[in-house]
N, C-alpha and C. Protein backbone atom coordinates (compact mmCIF):
# COMPACT_ATOMS: atom_id res chain seq x y z
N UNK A 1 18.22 7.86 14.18
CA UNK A 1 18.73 6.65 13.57
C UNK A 1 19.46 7.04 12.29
N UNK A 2 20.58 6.81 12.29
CA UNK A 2 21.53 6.85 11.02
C UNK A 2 21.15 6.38 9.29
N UNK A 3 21.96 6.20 8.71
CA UNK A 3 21.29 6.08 7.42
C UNK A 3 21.70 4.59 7.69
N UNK A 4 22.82 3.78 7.88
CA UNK A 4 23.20 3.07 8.10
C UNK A 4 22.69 2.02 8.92
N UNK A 5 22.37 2.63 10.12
CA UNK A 5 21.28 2.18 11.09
C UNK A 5 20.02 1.48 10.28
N UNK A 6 19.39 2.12 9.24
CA UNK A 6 18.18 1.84 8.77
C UNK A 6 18.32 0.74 8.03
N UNK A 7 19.36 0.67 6.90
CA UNK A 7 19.78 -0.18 6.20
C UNK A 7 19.94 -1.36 6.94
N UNK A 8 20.97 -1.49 7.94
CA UNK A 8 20.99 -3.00 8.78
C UNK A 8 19.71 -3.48 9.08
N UNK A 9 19.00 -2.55 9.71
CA UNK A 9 17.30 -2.72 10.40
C UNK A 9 16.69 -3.22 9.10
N UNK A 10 16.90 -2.99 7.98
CA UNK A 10 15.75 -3.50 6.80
C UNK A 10 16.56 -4.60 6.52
N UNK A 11 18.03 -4.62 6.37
CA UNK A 11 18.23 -5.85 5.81
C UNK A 11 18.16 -7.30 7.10
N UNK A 12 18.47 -6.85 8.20
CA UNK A 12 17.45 -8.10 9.45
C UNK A 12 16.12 -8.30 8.84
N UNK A 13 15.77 -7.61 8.66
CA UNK A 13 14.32 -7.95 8.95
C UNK A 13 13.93 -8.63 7.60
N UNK A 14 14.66 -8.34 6.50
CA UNK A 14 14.42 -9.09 4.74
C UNK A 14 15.42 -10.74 5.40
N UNK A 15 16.34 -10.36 5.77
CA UNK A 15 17.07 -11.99 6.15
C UNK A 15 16.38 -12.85 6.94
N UNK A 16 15.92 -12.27 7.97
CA UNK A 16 15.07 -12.93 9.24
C UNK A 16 13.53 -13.34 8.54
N UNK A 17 12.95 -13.46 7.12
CA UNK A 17 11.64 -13.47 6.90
C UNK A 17 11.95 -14.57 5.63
N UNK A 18 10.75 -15.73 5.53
CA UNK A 18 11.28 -16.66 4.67
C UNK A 18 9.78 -16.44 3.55
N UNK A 19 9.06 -15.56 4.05
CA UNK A 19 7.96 -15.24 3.03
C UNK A 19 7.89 -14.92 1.94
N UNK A 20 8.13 -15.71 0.80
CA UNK A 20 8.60 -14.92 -0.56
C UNK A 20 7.35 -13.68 -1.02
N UNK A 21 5.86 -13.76 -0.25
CA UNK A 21 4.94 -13.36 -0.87
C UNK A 21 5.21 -11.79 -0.13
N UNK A 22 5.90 -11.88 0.88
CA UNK A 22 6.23 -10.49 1.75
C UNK A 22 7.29 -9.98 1.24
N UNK A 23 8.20 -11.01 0.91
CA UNK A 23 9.50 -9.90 0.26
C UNK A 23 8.89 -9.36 -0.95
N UNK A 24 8.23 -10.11 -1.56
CA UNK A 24 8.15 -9.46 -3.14
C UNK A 24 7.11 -8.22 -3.64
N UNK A 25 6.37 -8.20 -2.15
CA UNK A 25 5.75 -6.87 -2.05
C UNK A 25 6.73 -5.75 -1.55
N UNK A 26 7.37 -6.07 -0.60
CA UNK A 26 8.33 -4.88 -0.02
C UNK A 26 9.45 -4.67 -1.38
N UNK A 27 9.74 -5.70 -2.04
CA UNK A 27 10.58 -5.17 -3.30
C UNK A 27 10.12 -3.88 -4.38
N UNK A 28 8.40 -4.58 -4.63
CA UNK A 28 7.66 -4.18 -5.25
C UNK A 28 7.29 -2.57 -4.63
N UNK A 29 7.17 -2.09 -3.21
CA UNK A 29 6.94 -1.09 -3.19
C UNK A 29 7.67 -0.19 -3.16
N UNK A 30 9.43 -0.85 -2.48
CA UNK A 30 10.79 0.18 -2.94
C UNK A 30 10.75 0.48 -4.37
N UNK A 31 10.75 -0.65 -5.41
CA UNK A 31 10.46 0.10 -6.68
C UNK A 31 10.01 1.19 -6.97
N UNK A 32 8.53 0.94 -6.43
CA UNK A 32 7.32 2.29 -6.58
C UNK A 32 7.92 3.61 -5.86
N UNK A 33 8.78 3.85 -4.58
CA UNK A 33 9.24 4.74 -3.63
C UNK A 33 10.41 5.22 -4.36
N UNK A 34 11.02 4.14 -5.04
CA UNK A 34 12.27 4.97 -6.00
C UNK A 34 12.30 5.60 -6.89
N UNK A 35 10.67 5.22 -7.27
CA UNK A 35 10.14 5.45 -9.06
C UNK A 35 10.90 4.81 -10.00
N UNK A 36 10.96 3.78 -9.99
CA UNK A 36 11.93 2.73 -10.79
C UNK A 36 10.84 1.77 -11.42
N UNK A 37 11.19 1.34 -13.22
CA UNK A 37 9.85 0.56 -13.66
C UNK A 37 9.50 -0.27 -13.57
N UNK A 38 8.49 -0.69 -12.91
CA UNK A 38 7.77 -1.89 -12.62
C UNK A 38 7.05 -2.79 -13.89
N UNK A 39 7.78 -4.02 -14.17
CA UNK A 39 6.68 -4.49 -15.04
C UNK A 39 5.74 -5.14 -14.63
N UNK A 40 4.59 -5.25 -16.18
CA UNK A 40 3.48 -6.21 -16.16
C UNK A 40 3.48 -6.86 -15.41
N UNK A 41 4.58 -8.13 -15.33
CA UNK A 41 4.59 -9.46 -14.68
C UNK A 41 5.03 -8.94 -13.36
N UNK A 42 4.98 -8.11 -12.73
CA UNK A 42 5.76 -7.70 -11.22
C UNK A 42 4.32 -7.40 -10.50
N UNK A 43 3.24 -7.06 -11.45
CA UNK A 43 2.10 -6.43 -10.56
C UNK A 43 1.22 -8.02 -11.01
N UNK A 44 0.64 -7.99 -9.69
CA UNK A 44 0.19 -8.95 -8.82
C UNK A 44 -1.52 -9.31 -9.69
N UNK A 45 -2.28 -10.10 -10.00
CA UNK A 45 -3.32 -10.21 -10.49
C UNK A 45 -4.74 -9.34 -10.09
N UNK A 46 -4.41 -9.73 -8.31
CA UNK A 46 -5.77 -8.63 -7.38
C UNK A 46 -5.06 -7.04 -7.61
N UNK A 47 -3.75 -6.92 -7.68
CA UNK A 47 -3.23 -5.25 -7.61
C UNK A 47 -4.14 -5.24 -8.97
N UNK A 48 -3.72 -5.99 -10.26
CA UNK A 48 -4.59 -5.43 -11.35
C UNK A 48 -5.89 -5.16 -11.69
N UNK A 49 -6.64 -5.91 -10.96
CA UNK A 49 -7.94 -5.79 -11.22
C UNK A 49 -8.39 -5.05 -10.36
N UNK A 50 -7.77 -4.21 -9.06
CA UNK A 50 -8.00 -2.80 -8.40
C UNK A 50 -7.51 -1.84 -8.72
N UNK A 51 -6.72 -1.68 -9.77
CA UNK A 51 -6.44 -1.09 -10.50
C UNK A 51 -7.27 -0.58 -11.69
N UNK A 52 -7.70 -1.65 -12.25
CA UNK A 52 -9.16 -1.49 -13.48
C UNK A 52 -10.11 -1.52 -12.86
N UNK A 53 -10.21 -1.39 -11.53
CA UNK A 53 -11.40 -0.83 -10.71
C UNK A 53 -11.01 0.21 -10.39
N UNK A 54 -10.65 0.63 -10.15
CA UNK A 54 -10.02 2.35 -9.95
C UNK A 54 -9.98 3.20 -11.34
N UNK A 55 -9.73 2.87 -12.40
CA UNK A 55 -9.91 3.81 -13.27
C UNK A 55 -10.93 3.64 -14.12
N UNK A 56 -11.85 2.35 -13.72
CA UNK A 56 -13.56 2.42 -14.12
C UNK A 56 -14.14 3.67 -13.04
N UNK A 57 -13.78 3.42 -11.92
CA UNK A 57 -14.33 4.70 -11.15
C UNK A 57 -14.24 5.79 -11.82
N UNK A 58 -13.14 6.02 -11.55
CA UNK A 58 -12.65 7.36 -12.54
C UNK A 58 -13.67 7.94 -13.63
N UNK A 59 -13.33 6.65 -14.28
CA UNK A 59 -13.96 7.06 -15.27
C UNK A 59 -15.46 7.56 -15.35
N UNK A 60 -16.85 7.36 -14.59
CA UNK A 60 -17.77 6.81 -13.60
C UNK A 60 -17.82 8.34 -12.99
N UNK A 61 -16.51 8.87 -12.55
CA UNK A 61 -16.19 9.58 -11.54
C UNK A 61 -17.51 9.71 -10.22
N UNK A 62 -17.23 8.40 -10.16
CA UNK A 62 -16.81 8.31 -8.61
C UNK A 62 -15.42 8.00 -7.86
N UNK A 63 -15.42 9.32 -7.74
CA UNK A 63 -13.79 10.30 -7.14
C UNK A 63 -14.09 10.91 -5.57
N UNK A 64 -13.56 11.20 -4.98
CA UNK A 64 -13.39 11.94 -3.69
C UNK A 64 -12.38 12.58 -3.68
N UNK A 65 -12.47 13.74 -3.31
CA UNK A 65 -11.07 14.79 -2.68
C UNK A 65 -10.18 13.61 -1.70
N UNK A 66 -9.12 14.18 -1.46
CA UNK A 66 -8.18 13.96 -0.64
C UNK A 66 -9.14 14.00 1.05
N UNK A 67 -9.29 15.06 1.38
CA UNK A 67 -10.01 15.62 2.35
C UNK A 67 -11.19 14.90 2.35
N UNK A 68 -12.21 14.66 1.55
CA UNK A 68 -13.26 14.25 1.51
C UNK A 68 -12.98 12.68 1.98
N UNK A 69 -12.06 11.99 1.23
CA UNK A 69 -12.00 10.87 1.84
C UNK A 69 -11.33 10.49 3.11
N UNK A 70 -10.01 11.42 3.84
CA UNK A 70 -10.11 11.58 5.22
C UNK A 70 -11.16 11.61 6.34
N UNK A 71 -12.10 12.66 5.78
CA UNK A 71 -13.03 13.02 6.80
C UNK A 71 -14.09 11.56 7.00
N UNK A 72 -14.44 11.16 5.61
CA UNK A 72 -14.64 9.82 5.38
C UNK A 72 -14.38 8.24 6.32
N UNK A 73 -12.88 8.27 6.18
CA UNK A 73 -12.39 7.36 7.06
C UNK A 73 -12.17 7.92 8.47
N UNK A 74 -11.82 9.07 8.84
CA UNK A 74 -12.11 9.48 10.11
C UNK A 74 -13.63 9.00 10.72
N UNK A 75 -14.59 9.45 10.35
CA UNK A 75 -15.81 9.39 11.17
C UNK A 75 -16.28 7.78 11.01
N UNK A 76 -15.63 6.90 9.76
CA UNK A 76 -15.56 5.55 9.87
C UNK A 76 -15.02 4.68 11.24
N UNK A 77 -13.96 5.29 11.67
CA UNK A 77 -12.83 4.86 12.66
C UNK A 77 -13.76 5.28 13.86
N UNK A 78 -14.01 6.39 13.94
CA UNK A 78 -15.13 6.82 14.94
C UNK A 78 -15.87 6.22 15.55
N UNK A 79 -17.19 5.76 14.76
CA UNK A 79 -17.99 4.69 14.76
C UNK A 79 -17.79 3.76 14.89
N UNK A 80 -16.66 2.81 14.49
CA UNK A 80 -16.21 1.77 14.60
C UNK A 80 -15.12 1.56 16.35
N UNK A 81 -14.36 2.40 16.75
CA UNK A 81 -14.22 2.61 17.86
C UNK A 81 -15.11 2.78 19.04
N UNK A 82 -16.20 3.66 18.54
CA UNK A 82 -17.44 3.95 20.21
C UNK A 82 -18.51 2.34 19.98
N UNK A 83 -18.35 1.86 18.94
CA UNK A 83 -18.69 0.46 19.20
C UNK A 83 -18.01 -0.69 19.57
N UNK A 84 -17.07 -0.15 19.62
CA UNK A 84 -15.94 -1.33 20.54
C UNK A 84 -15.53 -2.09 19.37
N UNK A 85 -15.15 -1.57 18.05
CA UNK A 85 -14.54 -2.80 16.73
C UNK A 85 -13.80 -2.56 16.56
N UNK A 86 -12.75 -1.86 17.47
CA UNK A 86 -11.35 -1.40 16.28
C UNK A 86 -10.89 -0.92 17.99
């Protein structure tokens, strides 16, 4: 698929959608993908307060590796699959 190609495909799919609460996340995460600055008022109330839950963890360190939390959600998916939930 072309570069061009992609562009039409995203802009259907932003024209074809009347959800302001969906566009303004997909805006919100091209920002983040461009590294372009996001303000205060752009991040969402629940993004913030998982956010200050995330760096109370931190802080707390309760942290996981990369790996650690793969293996994590792997054997989650696991379990949740041979029981028929997912």
């Amino acid at each position: 698929m072309s570069v061009l190609d992609i562009k039409n495909d995203l802009l259907r799919l932003v024209v074809e959608t009347n959800d302001a609460r969906l566009l303004e996340m997909v805006r919100h995460y091209f920002k983040i993908l461009k590294e372009e600055p996001v303000s205060p008022e752009e991040i969402d109330v629940q993004e913030l307060r998982m956010i200050e839950i995330g760096l109370k963890n931190i802080e707390e360190g309760k942290i996981l590796s990369h790996e650690e939390a793969r293996s994590r959600i792997k054997t989650l998916l696991k379990t949740k699959a041979e029981h028929g939930e997912g």
